[in-house]
PDB file of N, CA and C in Angstrom:
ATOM      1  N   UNK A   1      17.076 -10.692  19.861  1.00  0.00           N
ATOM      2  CA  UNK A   1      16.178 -10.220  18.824  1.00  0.00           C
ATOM      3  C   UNK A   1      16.138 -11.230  17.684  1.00  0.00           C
ATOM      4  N   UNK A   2      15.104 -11.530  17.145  1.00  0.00           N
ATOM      5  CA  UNK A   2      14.594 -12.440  15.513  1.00  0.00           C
ATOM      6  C   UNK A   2      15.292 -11.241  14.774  1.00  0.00           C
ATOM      7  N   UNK A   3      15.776 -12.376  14.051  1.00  0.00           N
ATOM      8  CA  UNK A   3      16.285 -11.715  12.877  1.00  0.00           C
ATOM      9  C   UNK A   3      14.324 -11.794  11.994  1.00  0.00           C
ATOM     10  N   UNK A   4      14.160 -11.212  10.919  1.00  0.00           N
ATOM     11  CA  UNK A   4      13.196 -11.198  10.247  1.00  0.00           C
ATOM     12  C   UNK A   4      13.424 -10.781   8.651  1.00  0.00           C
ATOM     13  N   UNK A   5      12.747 -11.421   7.784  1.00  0.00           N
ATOM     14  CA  UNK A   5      12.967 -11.765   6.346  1.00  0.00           C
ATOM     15  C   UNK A   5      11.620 -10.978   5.678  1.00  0.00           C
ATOM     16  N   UNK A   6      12.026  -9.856   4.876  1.00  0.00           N
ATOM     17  CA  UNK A   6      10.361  -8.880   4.817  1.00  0.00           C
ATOM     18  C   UNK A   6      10.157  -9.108   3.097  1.00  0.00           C
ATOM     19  N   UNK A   7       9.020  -9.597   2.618  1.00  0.00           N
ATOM     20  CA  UNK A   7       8.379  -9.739   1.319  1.00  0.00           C
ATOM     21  C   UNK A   7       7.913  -8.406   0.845  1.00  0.00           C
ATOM     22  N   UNK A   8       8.471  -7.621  -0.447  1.00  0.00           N
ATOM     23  CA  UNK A   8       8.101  -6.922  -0.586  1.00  0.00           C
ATOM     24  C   UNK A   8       6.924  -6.777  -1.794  1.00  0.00           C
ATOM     25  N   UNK A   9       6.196  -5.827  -1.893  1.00  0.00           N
ATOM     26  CA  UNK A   9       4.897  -6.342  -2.656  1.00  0.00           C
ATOM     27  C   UNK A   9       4.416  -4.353  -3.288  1.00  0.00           C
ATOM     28  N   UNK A  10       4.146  -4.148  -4.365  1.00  0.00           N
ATOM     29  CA  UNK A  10       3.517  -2.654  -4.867  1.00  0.00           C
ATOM     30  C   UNK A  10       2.504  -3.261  -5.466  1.00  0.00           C
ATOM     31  N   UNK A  11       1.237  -2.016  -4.086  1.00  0.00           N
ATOM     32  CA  UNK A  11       0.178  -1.479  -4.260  1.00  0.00           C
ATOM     33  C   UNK A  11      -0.296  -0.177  -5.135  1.00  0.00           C
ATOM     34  N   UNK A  12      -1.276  -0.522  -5.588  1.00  0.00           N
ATOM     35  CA  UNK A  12      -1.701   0.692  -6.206  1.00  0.00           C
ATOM     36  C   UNK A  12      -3.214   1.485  -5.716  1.00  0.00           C
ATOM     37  N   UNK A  13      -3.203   2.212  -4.542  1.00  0.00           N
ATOM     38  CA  UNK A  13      -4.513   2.576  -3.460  1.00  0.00           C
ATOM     39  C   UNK A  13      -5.001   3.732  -4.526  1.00  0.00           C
ATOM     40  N   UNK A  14      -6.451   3.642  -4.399  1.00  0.00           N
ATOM     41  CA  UNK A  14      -7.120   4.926  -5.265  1.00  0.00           C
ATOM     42  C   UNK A  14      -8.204   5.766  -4.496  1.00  0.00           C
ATOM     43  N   UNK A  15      -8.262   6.455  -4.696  1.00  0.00           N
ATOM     44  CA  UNK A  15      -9.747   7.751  -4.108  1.00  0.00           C
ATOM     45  C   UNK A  15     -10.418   8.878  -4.754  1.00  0.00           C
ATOM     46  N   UNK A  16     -11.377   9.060  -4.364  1.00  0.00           N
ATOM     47  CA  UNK A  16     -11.472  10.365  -5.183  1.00  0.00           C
ATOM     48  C   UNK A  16     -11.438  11.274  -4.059  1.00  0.00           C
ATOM     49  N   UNK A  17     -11.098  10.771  -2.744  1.00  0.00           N
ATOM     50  CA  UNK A  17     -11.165  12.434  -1.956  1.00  0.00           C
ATOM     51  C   UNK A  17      -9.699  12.725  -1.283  1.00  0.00           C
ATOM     52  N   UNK A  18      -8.759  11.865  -1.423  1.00  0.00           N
ATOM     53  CA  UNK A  18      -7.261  12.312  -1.192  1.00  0.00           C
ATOM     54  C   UNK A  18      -6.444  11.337  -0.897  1.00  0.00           C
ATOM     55  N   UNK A  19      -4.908  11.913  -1.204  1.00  0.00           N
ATOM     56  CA  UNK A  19      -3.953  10.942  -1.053  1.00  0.00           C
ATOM     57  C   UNK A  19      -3.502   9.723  -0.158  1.00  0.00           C
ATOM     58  N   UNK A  20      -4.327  10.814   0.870  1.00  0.00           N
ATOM     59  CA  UNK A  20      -4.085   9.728   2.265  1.00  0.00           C
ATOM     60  C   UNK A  20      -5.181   8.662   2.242  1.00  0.00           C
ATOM     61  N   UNK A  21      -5.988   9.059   2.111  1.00  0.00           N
ATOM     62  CA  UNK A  21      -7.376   8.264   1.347  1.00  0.00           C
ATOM     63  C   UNK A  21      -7.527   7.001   0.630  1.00  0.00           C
ATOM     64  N   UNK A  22      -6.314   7.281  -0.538  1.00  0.00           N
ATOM     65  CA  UNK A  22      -5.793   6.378  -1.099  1.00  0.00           C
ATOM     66  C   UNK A  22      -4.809   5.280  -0.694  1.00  0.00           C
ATOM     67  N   UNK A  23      -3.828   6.122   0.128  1.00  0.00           N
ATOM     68  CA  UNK A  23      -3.212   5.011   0.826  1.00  0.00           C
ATOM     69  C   UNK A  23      -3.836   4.008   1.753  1.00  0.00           C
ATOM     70  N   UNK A  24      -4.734   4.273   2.772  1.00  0.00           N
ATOM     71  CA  UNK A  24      -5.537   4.038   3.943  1.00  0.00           C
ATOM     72  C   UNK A  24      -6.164   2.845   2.947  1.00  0.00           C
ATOM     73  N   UNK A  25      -6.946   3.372   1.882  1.00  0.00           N
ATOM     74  CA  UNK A  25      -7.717   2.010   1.320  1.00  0.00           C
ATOM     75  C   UNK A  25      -6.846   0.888   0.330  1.00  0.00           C
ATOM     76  N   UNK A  26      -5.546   1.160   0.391  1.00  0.00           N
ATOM     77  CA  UNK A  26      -4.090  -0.226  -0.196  1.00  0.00           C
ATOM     78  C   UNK A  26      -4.098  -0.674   0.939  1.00  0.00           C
ATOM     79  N   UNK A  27      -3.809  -0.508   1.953  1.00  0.00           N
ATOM     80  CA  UNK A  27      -3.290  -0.856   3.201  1.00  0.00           C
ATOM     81  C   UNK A  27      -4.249  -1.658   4.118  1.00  0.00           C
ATOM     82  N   UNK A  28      -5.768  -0.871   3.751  1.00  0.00           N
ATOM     83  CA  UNK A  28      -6.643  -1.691   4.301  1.00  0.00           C
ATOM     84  C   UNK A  28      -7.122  -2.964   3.890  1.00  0.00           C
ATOM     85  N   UNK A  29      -7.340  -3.126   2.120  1.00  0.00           N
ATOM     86  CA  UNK A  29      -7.492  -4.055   1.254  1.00  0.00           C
ATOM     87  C   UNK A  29      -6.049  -5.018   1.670  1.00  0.00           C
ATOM     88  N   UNK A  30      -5.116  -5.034   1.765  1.00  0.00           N
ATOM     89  CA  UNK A  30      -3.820  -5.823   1.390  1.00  0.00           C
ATOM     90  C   UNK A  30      -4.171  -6.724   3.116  1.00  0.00           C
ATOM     91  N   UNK A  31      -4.190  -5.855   3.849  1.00  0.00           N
ATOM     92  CA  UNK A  31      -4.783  -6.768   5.335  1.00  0.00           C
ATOM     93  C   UNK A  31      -5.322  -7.824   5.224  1.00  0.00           C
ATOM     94  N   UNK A  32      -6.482  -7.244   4.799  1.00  0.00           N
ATOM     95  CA  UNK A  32      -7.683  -8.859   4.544  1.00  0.00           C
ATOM     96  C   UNK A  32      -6.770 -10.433   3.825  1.00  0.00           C
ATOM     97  N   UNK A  33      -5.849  -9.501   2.943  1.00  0.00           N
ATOM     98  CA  UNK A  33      -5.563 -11.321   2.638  1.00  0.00           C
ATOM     99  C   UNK A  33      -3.606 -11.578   3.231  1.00  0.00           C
ATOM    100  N   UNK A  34      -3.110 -10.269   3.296  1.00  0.00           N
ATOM    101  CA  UNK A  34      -1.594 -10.458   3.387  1.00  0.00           C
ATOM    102  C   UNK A  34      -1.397 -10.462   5.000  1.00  0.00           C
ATOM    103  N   UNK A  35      -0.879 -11.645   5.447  1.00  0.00           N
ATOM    104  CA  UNK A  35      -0.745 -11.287   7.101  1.00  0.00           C
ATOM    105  C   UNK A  35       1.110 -10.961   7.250  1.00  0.00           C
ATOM    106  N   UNK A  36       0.871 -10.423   8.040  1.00  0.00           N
ATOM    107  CA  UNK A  36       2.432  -9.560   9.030  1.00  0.00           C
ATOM    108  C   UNK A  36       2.656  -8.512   8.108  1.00  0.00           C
ATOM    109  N   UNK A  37       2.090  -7.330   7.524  1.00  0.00           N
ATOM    110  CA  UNK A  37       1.922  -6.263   7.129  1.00  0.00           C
ATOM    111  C   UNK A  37       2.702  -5.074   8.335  1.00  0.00           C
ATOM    112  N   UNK A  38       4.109  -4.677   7.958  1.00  0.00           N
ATOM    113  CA  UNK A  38       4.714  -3.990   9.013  1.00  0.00           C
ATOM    114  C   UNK A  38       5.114  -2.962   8.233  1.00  0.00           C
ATOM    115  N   UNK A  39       5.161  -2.717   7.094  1.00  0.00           N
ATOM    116  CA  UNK A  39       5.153  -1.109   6.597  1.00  0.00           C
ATOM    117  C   UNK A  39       5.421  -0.724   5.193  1.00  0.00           C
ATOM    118  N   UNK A  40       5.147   0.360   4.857  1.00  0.00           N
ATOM    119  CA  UNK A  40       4.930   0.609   3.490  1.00  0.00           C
ATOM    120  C   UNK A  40       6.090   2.271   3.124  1.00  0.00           C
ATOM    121  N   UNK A  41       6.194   2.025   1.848  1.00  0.00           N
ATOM    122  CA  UNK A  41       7.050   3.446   0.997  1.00  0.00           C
ATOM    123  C   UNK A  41       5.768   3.981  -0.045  1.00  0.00           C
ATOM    124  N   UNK A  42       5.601   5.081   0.272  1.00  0.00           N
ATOM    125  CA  UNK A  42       5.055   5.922  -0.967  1.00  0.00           C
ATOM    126  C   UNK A  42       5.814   6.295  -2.040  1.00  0.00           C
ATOM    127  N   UNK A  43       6.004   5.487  -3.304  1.00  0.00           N
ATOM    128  CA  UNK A  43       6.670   5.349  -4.522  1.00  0.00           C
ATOM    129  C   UNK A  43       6.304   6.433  -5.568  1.00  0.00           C
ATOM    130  N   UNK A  44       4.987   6.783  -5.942  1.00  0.00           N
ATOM    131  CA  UNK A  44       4.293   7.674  -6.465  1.00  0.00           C
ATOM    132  C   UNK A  44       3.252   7.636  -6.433  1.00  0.00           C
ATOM    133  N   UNK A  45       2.999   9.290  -6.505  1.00  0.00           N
ATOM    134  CA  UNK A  45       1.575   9.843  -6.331  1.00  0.00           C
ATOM    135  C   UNK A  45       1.517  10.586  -7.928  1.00  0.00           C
ATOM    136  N   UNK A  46      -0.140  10.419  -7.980  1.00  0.00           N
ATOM    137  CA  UNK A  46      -0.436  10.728  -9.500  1.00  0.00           C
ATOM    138  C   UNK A  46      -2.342  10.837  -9.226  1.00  0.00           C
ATOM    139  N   UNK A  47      -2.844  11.951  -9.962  1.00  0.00           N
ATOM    140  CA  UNK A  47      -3.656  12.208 -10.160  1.00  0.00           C
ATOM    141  C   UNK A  47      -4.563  12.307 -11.320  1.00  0.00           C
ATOM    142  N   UNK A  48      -5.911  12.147 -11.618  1.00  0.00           N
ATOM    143  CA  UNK A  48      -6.604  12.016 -12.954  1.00  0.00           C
ATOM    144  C   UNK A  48      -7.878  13.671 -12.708  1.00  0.00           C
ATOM    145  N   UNK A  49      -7.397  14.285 -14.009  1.00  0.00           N
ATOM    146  CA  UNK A  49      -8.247  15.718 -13.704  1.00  0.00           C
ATOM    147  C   UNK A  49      -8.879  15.579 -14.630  1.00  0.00           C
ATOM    148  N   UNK A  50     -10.351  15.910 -14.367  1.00  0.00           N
ATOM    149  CA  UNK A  50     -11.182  16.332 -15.474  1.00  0.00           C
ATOM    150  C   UNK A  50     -11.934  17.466 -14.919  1.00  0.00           C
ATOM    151  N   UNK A  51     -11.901  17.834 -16.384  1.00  0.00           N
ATOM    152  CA  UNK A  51     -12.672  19.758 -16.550  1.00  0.00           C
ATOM    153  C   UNK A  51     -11.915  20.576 -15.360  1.00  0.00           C
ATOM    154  N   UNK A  52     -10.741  20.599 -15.326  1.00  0.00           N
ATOM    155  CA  UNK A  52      -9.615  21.188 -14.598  1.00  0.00           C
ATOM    156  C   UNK A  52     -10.042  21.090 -12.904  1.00  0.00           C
ATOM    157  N   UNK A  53     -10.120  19.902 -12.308  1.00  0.00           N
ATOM    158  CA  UNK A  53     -10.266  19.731 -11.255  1.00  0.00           C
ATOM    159  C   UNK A  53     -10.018  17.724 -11.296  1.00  0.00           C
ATOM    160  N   UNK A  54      -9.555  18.168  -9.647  1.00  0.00           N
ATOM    161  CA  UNK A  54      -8.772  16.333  -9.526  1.00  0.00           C
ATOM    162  C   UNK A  54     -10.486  15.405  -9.373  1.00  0.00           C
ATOM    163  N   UNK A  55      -9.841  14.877 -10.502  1.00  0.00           N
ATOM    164  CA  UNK A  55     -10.992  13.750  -9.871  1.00  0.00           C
ATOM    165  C   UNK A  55     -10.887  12.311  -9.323  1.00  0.00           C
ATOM    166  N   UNK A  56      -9.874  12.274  -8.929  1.00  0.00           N
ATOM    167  CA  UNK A  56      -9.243  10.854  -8.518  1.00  0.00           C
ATOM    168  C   UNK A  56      -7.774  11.072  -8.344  1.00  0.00           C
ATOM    169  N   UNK A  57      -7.694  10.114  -7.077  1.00  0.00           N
ATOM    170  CA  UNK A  57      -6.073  10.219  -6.310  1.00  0.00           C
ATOM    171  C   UNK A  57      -5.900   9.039  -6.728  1.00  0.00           C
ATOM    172  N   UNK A  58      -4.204   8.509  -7.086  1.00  0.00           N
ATOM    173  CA  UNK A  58      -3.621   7.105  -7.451  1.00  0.00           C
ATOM    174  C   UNK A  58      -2.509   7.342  -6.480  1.00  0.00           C
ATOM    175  N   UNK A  59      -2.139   6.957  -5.868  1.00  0.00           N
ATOM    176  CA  UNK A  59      -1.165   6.439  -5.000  1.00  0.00           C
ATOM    177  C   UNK A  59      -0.142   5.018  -5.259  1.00  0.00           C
ATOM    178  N   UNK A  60       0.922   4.686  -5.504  1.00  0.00           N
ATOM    179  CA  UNK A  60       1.424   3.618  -5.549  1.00  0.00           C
ATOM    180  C   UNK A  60       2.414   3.182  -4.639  1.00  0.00           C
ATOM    181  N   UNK A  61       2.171   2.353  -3.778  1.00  0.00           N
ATOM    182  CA  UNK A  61       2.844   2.118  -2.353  1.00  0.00           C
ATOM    183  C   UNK A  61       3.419   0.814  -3.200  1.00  0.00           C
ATOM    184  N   UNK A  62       4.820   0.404  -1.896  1.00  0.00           N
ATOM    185  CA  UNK A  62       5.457  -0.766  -1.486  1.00  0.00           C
ATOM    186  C   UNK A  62       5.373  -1.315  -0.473  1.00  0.00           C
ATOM    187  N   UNK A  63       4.849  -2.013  -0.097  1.00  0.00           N
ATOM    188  CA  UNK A  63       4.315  -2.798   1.370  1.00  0.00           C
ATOM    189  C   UNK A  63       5.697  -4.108   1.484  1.00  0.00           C
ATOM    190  N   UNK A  64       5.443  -4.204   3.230  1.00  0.00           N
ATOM    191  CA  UNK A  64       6.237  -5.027   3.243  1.00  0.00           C
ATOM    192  C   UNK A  64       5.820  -6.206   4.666  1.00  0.00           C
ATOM    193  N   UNK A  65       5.530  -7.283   4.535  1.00  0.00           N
ATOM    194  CA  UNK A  65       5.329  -8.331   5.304  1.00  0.00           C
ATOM    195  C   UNK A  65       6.157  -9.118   5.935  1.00  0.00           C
ATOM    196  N   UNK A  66       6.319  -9.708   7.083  1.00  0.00           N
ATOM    197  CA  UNK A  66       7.464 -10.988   7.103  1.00  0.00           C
ATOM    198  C   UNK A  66       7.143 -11.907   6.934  1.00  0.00           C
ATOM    199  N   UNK A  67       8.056 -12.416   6.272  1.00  0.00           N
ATOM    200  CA  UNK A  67       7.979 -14.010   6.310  1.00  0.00           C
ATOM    201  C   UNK A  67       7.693 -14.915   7.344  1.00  0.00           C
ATOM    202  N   UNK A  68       6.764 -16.122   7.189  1.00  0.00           N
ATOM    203  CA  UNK A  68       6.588 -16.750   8.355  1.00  0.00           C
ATOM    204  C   UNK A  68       7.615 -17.555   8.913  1.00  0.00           C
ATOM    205  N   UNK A  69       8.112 -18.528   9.546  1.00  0.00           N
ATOM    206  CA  UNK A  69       9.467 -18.883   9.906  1.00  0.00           C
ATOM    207  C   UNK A  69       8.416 -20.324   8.536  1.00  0.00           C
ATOM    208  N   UNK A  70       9.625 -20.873   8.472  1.00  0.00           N
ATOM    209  CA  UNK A  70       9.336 -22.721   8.405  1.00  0.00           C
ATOM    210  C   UNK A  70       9.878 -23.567   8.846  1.00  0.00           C
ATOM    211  N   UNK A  71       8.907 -24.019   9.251  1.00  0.00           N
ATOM    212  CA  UNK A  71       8.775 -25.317  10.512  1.00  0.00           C
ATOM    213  C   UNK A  71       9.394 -26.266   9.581  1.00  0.00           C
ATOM    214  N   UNK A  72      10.713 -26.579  11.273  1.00  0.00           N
ATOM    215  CA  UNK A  72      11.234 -27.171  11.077  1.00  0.00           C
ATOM    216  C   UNK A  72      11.373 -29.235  11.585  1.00  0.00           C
TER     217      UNK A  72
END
């Protein structure tokens, strides 16, 4: 087995239709530019209410990537 060396990195995913929502769109955004994306911690969840109803999900994840080796 590789040993493996993981970069850790906090996201902050947002939505207005739910938590998971929010996560799904950190995770999807961080893809496009972060490669070896192998897993994330949900750190906190937090919400913004107006006129007593949620109007936006905040989510704040920790993602974690490996390192690439360097060539030696």
């Amino acid at each position: 087995m590789q040993d493996h060396v993981y970069k850790l990195v906090d996201l902050v995913g947002t939505s207005p239709v739910s938590i998971e929502e929010a996560i799904q769109n950190a995770i999807s955004r961080a893809n496009e530019t972060i490669r070896g994306l192998r897993w994330f911690e949900v750190v906190q969840t937090r919400g913004h209410v107006e006129d007593g109803k949620i109007a936006h999900y905040q989510v704040v994840l920790r993602v974690a990537f490996t390192l690439e080796a360097a060539d030696a």
